[in-house]
N, C-alpha and C. Protein backbone atom coordinates (compact mmCIF):
# COMPACT_ATOMS: atom_id res chain seq x y z
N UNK A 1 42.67 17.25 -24.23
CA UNK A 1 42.88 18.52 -23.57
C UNK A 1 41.55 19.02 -23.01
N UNK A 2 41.81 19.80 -22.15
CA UNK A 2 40.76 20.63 -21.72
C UNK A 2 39.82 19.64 -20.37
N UNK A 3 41.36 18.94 -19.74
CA UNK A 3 40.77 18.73 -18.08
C UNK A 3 40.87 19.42 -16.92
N UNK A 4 40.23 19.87 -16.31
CA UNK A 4 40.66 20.67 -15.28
C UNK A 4 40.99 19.59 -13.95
N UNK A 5 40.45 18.87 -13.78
CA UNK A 5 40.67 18.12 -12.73
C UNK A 5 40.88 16.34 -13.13
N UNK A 6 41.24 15.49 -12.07
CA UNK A 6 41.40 13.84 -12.57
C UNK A 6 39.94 13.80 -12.71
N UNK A 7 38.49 14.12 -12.43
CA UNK A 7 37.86 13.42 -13.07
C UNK A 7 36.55 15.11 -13.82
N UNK A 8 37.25 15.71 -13.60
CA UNK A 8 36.06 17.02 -14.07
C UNK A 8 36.99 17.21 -16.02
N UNK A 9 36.31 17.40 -16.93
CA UNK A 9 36.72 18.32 -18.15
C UNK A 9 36.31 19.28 -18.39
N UNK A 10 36.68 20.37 -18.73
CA UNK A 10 35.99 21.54 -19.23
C UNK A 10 34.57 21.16 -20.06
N UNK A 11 34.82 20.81 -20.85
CA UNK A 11 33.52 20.29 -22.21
C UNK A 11 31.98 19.64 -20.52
N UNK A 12 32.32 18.99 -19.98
CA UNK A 12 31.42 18.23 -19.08
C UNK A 12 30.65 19.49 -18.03
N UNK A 13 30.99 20.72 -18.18
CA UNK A 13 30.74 22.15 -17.11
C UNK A 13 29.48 22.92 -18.09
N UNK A 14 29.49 22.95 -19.42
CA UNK A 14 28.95 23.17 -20.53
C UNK A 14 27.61 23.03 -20.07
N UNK A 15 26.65 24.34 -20.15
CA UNK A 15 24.80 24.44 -20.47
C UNK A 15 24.73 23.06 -21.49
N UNK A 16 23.55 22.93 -21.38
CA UNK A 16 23.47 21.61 -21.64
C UNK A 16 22.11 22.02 -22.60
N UNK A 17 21.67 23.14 -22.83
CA UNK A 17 20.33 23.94 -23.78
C UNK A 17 21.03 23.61 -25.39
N UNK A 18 22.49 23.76 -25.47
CA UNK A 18 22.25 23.39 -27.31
C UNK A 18 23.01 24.44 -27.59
N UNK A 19 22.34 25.65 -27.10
CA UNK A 19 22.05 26.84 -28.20
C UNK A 19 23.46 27.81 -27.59
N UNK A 20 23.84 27.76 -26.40
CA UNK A 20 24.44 29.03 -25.86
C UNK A 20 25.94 28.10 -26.06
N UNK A 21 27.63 29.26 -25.59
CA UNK A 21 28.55 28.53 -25.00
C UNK A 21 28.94 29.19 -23.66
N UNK A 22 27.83 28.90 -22.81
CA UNK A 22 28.35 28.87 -21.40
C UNK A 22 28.78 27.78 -21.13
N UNK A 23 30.21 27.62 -20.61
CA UNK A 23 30.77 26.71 -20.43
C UNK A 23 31.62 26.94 -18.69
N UNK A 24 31.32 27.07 -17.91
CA UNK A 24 32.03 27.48 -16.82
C UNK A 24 31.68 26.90 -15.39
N UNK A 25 32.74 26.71 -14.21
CA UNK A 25 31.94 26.59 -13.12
C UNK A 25 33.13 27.48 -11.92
N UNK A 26 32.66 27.41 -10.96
CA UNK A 26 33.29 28.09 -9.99
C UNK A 26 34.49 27.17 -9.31
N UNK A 27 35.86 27.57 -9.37
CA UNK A 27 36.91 27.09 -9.44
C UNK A 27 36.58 26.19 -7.64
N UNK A 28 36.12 26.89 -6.58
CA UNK A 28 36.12 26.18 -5.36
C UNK A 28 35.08 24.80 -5.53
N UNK A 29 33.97 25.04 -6.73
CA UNK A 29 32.80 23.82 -6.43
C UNK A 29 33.87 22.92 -7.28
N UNK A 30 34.39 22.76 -8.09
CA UNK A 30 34.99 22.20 -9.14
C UNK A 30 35.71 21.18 -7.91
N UNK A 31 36.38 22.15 -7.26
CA UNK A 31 37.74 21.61 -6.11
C UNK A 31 37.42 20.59 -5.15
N UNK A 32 35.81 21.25 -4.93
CA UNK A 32 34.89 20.24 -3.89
C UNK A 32 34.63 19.25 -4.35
N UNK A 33 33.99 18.81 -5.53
CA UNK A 33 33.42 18.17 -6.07
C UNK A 33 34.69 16.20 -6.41
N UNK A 34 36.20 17.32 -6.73
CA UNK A 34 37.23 16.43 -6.89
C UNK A 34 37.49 16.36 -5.87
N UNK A 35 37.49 16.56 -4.73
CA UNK A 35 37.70 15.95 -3.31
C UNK A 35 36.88 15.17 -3.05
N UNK A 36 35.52 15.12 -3.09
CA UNK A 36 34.47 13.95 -2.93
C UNK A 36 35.00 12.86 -4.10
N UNK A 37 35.84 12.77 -5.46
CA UNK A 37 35.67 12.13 -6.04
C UNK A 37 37.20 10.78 -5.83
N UNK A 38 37.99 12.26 -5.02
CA UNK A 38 39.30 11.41 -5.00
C UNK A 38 38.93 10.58 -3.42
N UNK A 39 38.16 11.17 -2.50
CA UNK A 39 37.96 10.83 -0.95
C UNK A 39 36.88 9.14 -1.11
N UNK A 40 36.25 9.40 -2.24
CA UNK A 40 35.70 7.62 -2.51
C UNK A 40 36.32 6.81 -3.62
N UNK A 41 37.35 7.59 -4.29
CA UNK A 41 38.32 6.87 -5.06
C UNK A 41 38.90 5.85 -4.25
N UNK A 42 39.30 6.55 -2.73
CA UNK A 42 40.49 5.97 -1.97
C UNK A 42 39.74 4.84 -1.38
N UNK A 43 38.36 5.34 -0.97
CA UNK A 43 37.06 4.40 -0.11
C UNK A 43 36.70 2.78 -0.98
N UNK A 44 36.97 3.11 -1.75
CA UNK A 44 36.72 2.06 -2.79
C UNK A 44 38.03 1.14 -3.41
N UNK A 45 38.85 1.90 -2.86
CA UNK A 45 40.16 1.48 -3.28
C UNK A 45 40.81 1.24 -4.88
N UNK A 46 39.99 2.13 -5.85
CA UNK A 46 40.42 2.75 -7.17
C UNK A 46 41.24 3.70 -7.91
N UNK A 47 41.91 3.90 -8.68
CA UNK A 47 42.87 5.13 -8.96
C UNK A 47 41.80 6.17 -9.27
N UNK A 48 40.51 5.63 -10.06
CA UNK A 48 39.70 7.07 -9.78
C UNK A 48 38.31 6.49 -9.90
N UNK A 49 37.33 7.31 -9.41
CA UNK A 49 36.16 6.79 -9.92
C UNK A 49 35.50 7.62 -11.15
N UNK A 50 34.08 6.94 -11.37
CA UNK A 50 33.36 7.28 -12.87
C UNK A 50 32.89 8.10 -12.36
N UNK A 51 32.62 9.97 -12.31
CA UNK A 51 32.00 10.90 -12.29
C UNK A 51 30.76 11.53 -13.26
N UNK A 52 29.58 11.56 -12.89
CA UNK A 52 28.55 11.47 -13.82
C UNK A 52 27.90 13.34 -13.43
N UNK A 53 28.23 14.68 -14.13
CA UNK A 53 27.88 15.38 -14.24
C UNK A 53 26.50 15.71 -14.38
N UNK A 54 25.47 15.57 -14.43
CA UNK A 54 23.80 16.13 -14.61
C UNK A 54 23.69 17.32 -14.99
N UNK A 55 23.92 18.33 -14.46
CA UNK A 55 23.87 19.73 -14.63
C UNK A 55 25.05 20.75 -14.35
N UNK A 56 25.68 21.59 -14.84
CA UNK A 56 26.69 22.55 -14.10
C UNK A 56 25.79 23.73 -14.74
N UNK A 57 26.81 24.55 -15.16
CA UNK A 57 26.05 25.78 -15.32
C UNK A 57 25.05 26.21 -16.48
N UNK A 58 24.46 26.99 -16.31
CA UNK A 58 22.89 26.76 -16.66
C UNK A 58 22.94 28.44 -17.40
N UNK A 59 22.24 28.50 -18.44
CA UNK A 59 22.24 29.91 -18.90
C UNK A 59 20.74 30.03 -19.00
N UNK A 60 20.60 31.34 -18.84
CA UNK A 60 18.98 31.92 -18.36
C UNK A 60 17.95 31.27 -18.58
N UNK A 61 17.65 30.83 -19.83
CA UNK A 61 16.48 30.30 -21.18
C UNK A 61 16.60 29.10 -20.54
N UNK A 62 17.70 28.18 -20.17
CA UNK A 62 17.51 26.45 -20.07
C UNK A 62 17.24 26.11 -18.75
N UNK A 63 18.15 27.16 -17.80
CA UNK A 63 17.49 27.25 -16.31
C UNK A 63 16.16 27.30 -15.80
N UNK A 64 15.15 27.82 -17.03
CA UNK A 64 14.00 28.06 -16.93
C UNK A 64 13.28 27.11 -17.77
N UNK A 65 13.88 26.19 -18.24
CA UNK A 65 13.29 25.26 -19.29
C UNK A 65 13.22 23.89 -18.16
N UNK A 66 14.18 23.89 -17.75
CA UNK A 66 14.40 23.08 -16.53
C UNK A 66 13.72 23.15 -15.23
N UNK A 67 13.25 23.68 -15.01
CA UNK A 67 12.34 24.74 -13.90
C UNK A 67 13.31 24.93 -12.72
N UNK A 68 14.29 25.54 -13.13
CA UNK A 68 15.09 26.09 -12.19
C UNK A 68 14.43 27.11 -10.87
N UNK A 69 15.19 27.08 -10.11
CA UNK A 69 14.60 28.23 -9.52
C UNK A 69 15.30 29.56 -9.86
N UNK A 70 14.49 30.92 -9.66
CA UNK A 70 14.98 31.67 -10.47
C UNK A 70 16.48 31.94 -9.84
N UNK A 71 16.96 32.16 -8.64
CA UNK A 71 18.01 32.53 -7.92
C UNK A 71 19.11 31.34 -8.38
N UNK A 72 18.67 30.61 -9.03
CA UNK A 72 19.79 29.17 -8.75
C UNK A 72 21.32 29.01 -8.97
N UNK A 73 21.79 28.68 -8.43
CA UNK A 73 23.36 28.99 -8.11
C UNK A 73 23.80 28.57 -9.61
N UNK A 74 23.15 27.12 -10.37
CA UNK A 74 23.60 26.89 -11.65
C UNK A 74 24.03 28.18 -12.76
N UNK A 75 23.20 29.03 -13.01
CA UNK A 75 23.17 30.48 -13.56
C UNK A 75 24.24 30.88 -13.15
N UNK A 76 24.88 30.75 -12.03
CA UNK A 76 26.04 31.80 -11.77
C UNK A 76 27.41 30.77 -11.75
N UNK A 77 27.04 30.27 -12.25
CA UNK A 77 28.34 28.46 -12.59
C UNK A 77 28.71 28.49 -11.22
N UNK A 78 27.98 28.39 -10.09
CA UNK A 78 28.61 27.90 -8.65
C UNK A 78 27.85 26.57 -8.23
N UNK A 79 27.57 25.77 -9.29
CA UNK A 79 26.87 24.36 -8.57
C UNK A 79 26.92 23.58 -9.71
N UNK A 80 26.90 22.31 -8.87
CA UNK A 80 27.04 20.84 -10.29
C UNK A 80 26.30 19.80 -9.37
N UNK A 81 25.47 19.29 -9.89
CA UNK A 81 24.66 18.08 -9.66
C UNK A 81 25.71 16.91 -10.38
N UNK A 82 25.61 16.18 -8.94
CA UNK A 82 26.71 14.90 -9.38
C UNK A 82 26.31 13.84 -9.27
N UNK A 83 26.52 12.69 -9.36
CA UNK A 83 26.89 11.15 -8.63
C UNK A 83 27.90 10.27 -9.05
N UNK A 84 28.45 9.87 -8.04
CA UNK A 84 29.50 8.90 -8.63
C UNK A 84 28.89 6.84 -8.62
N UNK A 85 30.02 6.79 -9.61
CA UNK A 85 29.44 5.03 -9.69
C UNK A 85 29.72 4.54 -8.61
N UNK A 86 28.89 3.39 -8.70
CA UNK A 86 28.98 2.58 -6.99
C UNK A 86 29.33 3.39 -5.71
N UNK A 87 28.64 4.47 -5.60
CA UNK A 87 28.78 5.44 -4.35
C UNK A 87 27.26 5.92 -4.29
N UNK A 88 26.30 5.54 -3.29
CA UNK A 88 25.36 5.99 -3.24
C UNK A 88 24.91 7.63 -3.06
N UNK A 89 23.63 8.67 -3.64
CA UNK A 89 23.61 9.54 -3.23
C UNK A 89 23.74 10.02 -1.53
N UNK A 90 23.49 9.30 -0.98
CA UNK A 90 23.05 9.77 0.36
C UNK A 90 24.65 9.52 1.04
N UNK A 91 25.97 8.73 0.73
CA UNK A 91 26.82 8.95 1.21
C UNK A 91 27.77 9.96 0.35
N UNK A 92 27.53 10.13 -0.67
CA UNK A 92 28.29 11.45 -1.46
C UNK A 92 28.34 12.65 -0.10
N UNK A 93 26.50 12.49 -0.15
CA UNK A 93 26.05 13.99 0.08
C UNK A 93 26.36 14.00 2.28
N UNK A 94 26.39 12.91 2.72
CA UNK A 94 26.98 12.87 3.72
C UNK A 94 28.08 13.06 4.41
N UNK A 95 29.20 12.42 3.61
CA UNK A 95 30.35 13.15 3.49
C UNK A 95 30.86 14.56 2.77
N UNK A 96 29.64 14.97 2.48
CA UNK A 96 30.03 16.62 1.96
C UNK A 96 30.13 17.28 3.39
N UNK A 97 28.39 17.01 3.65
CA UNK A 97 27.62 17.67 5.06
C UNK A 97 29.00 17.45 6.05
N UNK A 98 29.29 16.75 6.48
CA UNK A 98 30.31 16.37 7.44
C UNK A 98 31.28 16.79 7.34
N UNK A 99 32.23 17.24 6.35
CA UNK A 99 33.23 18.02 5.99
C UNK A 99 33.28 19.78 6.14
N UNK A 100 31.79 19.80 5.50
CA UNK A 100 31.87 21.22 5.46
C UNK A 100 30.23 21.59 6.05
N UNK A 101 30.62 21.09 7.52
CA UNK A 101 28.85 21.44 8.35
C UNK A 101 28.63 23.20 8.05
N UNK A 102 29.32 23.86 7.85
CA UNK A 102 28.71 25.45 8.15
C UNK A 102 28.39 26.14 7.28
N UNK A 103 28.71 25.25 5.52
CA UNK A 103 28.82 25.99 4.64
C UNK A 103 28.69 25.28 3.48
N UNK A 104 28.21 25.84 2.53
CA UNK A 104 27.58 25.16 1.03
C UNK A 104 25.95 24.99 1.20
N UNK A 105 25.62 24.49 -0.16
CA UNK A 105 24.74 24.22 -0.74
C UNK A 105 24.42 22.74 -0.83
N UNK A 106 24.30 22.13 -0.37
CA UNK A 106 24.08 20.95 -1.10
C UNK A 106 22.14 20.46 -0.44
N UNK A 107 22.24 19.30 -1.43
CA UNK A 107 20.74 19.05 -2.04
C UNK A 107 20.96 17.32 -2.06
N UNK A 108 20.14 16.50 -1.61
CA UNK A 108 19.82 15.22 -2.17
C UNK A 108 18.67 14.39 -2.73
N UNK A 109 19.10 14.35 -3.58
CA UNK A 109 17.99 13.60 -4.75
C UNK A 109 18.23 12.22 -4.65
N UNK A 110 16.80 11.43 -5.61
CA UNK A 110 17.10 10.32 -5.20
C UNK A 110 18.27 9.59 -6.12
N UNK A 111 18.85 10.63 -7.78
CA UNK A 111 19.80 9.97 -8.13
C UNK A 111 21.22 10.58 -8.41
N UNK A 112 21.19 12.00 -7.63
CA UNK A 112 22.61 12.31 -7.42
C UNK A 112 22.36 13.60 -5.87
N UNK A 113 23.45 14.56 -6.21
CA UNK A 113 23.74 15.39 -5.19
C UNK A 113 23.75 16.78 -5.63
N UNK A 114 23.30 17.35 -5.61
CA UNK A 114 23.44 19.49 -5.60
C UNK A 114 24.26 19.58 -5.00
N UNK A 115 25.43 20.39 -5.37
CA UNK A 115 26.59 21.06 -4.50
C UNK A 115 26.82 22.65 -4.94
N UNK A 116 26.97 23.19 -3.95
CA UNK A 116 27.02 24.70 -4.44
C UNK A 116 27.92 25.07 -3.63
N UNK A 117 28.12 26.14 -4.24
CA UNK A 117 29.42 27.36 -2.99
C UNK A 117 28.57 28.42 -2.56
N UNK A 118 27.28 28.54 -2.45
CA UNK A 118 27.14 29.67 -2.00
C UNK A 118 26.97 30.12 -1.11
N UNK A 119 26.72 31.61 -0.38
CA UNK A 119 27.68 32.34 0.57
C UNK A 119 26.94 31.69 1.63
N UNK A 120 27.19 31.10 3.05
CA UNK A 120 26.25 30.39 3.90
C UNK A 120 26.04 29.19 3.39
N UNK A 121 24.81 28.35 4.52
CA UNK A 121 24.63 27.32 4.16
C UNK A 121 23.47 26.87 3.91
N UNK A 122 23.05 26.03 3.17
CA UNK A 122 21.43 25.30 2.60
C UNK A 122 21.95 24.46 2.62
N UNK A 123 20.62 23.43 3.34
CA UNK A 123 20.57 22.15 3.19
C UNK A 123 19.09 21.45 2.94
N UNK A 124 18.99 20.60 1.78
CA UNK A 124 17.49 20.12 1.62
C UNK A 124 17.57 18.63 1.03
């Protein structure tokens, strides 16, 4: 129990500091995130792929342990650093950009993707 999506669980959204139970993310990044996961499910021709969480939401103390930035969307459970197996970062985060040119957050690293909902768009 406790999946929200075919490849997201509640428990996997969870600060990742130890100490707190922030456990939450923003119902639209969640939505995004399983659309990138089901859109290279199909690319790959799998019933689902392996989704590898890094970060979701972040509570004050670990955001800053992490060297968050102070504004960071993690704090407000509107972002999840992802990558999926055998899907490189740079086409995750390409097919985000391309889907949704006017709007979000997203970020590429060299071993996953920043995705955010927030209001407007960033790109780095």
């Amino acid at each position: 129990m406790g999946d929200l999506t075919k490849n997201i669980s509640r428990h996997e959204l969870a600060c990742k500091c130890g100490a707190c139970d922030h456990q939450t993310a923003d119902f639209e990044t969640v939505m995004i995130v399983q659309d990138a996961c089901d859109h290279f499910a199909e690319k790959l021709e799998v019933g689902k792929v392996v989704l590898n969480i890094h970060s979701a939401h972040r509570c004050y103390r670990h955001n800053d342990a992490v060297g968050g930035a102070k504004k960071s969307q993690h704090r407000l459970g509107s972002a999840l650093d992802i990558s999926i197996r055998n899907v490189l970062p740079k086409d995750v985060y390409a097919y985000l950009d391309a889907k949704y040119p006017d709007r979000l957050g997203l970020g590429l690293y060299d071993t996953f993707v920043h995705v955010d909902t927030r209001k407007g768009k960033a790109r780095w």
